[in-house]
PDB file of N, CA and C in Angstrom:
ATOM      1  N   UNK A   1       6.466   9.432   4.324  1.00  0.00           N
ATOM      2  CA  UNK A   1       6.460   8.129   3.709  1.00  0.00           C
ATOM      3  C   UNK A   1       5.007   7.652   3.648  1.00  0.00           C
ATOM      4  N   UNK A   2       4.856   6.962   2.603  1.00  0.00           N
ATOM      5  CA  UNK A   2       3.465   6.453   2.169  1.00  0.00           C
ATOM      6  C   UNK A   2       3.299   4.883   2.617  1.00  0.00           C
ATOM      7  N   UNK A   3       2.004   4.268   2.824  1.00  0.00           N
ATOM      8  CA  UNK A   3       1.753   2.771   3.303  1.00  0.00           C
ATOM      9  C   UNK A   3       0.315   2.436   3.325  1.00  0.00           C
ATOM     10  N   UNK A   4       0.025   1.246   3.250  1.00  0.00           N
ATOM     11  CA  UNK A   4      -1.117   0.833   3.046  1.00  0.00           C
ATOM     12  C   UNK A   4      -1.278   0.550   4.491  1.00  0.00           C
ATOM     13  N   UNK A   5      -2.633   0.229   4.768  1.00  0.00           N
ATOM     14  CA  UNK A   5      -2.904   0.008   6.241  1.00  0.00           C
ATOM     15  C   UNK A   5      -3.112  -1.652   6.072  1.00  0.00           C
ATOM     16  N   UNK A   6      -2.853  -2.653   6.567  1.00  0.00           N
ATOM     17  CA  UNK A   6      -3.204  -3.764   6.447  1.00  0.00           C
ATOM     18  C   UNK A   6      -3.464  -4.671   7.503  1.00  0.00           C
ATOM     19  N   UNK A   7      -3.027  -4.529   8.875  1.00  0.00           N
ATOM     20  CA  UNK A   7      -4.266  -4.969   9.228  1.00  0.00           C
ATOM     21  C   UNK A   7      -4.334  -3.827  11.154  1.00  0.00           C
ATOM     22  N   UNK A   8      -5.317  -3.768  11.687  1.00  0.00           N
ATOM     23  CA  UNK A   8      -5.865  -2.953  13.186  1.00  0.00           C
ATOM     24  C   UNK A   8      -6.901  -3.388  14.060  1.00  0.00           C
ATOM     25  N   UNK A   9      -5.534  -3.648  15.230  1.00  0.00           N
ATOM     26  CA  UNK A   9      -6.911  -3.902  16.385  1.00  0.00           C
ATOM     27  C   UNK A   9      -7.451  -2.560  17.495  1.00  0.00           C
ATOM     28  N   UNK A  10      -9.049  -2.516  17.010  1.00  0.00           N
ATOM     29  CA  UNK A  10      -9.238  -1.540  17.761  1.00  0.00           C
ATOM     30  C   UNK A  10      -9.385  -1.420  19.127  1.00  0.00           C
ATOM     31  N   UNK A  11      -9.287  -2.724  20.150  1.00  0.00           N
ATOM     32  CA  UNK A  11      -8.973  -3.024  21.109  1.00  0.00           C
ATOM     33  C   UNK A  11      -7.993  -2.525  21.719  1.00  0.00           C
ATOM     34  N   UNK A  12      -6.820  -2.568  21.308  1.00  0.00           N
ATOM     35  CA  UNK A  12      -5.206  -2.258  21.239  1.00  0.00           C
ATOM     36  C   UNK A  12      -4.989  -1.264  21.052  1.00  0.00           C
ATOM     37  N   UNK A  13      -5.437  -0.774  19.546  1.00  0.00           N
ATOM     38  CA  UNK A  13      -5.333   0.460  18.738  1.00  0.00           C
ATOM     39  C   UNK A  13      -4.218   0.653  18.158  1.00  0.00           C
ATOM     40  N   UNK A  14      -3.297  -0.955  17.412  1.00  0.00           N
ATOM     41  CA  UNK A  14      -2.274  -1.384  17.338  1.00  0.00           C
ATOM     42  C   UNK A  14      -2.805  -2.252  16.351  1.00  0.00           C
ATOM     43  N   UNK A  15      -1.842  -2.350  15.445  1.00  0.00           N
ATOM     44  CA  UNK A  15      -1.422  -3.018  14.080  1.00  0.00           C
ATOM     45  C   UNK A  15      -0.210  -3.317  13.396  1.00  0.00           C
ATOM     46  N   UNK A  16      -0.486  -3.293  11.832  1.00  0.00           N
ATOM     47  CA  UNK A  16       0.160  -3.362  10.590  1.00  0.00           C
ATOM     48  C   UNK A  16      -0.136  -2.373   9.702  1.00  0.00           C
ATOM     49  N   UNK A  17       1.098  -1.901   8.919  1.00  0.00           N
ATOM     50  CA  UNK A  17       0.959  -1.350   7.397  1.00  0.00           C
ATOM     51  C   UNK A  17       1.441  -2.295   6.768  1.00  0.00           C
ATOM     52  N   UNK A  18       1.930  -2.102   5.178  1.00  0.00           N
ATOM     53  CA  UNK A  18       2.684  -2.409   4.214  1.00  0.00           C
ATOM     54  C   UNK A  18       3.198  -1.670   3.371  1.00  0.00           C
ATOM     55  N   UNK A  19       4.595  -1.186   3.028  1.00  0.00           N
ATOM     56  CA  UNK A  19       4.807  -0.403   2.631  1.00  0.00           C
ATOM     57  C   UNK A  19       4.859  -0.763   1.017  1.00  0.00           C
ATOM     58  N   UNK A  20       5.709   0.140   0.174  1.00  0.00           N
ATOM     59  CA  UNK A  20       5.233  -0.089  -0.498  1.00  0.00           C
ATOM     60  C   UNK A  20       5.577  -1.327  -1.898  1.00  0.00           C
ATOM     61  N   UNK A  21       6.692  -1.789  -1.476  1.00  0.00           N
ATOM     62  CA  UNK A  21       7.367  -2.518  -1.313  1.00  0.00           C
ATOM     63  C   UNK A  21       6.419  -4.570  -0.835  1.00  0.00           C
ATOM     64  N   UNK A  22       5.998  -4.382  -0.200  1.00  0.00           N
ATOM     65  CA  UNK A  22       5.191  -5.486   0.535  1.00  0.00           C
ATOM     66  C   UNK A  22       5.830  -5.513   1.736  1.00  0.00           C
ATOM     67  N   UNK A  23       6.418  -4.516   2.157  1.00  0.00           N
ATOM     68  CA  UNK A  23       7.283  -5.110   3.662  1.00  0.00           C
ATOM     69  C   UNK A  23       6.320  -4.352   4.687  1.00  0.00           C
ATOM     70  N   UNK A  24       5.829  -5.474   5.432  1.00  0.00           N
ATOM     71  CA  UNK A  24       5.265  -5.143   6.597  1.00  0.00           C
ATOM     72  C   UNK A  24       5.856  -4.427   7.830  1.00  0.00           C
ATOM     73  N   UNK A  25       5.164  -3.681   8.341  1.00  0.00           N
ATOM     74  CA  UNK A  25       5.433  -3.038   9.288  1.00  0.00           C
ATOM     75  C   UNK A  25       4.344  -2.962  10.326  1.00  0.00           C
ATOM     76  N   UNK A  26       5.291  -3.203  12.151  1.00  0.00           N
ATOM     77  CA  UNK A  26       4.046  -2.690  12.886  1.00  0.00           C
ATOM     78  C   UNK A  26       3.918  -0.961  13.033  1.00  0.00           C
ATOM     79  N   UNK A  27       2.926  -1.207  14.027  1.00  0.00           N
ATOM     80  CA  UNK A  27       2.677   0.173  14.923  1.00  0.00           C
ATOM     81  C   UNK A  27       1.849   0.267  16.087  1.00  0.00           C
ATOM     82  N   UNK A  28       2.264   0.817  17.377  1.00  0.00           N
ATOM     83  CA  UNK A  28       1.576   0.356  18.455  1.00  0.00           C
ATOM     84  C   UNK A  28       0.429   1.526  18.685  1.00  0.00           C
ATOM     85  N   UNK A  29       0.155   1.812  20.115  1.00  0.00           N
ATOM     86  CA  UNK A  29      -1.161   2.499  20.259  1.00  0.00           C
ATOM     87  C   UNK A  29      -0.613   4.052  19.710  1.00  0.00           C
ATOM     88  N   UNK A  30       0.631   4.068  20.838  1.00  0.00           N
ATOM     89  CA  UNK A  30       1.180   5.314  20.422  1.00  0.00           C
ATOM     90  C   UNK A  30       1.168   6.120  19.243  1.00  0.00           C
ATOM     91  N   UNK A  31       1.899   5.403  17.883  1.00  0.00           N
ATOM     92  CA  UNK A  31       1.660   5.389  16.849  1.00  0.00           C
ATOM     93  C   UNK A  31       0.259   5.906  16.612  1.00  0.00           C
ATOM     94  N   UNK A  32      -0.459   4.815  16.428  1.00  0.00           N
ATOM     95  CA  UNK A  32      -1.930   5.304  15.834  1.00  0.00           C
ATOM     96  C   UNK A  32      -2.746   6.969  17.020  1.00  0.00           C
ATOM     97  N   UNK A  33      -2.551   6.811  17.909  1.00  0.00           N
ATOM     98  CA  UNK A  33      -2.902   7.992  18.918  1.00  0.00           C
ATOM     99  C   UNK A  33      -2.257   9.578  18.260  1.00  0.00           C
ATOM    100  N   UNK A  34      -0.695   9.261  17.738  1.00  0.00           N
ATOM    101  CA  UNK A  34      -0.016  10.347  17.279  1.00  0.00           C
ATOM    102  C   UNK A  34      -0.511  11.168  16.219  1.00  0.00           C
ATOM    103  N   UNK A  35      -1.110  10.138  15.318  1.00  0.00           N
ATOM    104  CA  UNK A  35      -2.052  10.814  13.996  1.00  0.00           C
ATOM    105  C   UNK A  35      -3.303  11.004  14.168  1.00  0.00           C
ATOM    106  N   UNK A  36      -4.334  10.980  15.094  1.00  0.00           N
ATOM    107  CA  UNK A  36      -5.367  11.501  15.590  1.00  0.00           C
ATOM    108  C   UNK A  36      -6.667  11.245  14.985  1.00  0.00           C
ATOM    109  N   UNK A  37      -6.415   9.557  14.630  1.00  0.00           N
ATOM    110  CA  UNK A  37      -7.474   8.738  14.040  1.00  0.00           C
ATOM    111  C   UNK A  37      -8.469   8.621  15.076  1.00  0.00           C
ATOM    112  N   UNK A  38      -9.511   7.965  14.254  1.00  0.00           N
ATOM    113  CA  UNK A  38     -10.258   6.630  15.734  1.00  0.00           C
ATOM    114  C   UNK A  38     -10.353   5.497  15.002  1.00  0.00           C
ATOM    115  N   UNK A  39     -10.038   5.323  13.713  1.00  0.00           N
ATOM    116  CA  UNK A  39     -10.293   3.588  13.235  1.00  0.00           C
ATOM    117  C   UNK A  39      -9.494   4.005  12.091  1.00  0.00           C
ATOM    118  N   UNK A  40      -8.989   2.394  11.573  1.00  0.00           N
ATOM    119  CA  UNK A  40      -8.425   1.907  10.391  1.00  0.00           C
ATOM    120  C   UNK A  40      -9.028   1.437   9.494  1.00  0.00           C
ATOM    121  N   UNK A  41      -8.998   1.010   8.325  1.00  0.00           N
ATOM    122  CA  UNK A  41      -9.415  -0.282   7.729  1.00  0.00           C
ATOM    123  C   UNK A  41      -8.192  -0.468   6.858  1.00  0.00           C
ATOM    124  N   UNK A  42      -8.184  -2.069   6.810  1.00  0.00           N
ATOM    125  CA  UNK A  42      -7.221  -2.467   5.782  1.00  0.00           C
ATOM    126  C   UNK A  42      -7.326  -1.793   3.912  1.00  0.00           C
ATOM    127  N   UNK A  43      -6.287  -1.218   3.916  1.00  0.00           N
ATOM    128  CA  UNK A  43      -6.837  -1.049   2.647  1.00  0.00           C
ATOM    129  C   UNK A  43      -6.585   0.470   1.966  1.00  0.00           C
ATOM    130  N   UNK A  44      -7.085   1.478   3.736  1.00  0.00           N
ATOM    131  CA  UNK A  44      -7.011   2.584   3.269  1.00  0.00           C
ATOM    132  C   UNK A  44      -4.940   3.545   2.882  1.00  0.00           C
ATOM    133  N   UNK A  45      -5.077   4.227   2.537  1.00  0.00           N
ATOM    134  CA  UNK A  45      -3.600   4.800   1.889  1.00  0.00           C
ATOM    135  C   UNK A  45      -3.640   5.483   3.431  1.00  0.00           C
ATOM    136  N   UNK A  46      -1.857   5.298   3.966  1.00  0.00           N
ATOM    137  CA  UNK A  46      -1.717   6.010   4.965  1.00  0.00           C
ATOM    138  C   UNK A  46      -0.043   6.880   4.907  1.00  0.00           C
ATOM    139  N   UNK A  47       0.028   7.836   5.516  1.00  0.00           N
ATOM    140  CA  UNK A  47       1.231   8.560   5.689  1.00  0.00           C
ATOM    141  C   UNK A  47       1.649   8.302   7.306  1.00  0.00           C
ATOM    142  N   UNK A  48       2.661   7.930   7.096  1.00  0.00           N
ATOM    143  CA  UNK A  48       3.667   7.203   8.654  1.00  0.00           C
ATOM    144  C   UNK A  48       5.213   8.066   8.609  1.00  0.00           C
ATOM    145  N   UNK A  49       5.707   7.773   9.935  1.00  0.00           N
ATOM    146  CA  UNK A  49       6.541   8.125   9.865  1.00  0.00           C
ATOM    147  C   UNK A  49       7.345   6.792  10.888  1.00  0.00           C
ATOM    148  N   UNK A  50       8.971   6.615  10.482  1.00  0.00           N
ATOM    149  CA  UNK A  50       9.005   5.390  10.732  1.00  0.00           C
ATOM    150  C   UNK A  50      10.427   5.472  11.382  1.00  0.00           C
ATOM    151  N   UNK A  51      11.048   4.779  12.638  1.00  0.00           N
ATOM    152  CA  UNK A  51      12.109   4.544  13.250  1.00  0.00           C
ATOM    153  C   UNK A  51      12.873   3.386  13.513  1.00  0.00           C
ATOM    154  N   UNK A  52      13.601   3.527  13.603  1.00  0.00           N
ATOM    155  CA  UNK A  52      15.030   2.317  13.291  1.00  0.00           C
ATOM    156  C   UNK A  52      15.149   1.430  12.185  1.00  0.00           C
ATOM    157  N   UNK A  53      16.292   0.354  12.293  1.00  0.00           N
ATOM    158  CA  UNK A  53      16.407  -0.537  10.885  1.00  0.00           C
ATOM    159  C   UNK A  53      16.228  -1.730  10.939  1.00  0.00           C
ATOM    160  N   UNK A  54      16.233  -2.447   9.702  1.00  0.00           N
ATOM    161  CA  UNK A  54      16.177  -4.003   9.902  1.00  0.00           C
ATOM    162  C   UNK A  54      15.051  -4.311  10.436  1.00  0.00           C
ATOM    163  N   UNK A  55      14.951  -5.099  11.242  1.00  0.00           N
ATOM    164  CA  UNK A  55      14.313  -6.089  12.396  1.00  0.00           C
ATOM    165  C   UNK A  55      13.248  -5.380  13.773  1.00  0.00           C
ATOM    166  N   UNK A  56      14.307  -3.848  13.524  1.00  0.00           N
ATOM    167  CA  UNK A  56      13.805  -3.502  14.575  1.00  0.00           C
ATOM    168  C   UNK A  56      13.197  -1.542  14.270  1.00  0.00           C
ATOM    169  N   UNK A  57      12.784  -1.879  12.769  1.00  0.00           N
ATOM    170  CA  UNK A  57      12.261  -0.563  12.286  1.00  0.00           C
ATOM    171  C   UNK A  57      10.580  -1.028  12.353  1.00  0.00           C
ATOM    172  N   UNK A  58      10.036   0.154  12.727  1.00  0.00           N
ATOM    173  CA  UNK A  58       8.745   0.411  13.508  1.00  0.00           C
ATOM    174  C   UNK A  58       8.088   1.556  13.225  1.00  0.00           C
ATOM    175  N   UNK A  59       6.717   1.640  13.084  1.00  0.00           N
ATOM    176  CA  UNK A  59       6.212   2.821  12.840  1.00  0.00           C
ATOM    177  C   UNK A  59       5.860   3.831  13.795  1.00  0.00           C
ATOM    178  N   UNK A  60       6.300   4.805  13.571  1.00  0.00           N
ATOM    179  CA  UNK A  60       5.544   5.674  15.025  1.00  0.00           C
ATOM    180  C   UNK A  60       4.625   7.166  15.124  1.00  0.00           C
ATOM    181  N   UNK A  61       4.343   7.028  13.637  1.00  0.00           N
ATOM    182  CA  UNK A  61       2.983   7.784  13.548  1.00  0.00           C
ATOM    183  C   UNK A  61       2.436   6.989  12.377  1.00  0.00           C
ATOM    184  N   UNK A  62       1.120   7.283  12.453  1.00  0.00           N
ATOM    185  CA  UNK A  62      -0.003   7.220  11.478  1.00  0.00           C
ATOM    186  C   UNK A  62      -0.640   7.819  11.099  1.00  0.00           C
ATOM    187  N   UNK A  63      -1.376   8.090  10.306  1.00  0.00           N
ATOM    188  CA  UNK A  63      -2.620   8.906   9.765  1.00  0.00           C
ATOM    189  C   UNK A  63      -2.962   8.497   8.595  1.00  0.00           C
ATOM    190  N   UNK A  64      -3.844   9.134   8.224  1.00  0.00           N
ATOM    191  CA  UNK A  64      -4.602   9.268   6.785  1.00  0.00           C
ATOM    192  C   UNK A  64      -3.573   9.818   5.705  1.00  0.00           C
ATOM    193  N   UNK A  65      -3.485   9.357   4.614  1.00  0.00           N
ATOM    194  CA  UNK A  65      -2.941  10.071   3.190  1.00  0.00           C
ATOM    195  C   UNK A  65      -3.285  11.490   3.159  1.00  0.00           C
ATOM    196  N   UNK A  66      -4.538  11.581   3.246  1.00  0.00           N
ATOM    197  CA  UNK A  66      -4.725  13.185   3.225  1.00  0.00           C
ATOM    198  C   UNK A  66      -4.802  14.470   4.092  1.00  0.00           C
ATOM    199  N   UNK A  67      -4.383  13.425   5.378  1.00  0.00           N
ATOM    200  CA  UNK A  67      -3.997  14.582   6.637  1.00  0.00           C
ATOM    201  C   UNK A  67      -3.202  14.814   6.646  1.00  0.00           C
ATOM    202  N   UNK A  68      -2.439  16.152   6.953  1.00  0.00           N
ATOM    203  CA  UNK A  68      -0.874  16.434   7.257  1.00  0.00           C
ATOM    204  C   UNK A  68      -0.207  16.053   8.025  1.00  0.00           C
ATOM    205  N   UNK A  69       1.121  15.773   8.029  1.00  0.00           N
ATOM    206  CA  UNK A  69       1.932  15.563   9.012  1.00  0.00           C
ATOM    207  C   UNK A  69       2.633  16.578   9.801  1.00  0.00           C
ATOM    208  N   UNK A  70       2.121  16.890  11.008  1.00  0.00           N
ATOM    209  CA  UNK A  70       2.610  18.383  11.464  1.00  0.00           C
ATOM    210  C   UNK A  70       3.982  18.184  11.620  1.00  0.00           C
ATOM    211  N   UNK A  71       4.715  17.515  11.617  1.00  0.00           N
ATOM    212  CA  UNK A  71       6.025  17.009  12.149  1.00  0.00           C
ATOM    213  C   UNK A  71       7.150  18.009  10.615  1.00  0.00           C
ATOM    214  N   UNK A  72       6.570  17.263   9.621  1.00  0.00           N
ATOM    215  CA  UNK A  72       7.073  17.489   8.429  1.00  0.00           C
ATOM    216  C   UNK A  72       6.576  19.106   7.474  1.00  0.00           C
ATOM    217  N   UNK A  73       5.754  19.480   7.891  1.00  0.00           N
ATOM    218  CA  UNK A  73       4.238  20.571   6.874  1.00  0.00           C
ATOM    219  C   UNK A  73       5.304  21.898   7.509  1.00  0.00           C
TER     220      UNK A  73
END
């Protein structure tokens, strides 16, 4: 699944996407640690992978658009 990054604290290492849609989504350290970044910026195209529904759907990987997802590849 595809998402914009919109907003990251690098403190935390925890944020927001938006998919594509406009529906926001978080993601905690875990998340961002899983895709093997070191920074975000709002803005850039990201590939996530995402768990549960409603209220309580959450992201739990991140990365770059153009890195693979070993999960899925």
């Amino acid at each position: 699944m595809q998402a914009t990054a919109f907003t990251y604290d690098p403190a935390t290492r925890s944020g927001s996407v938006l998919l594509d849609d406009g529906t926001p989504l978080p993601f905690d350290a875990a998340a961002f640690d899983a895709g093997g970044l070191r920074l975000l910026r709002p803005g850039q195209r990201l590939r996530i992978r995402t768990e549960g529904t409603g209220v309580s759907r959450h992201v739990t990987f991140v990365t770059l658009q153009t890195f693979p997802d070993p999960v899925q590849d």
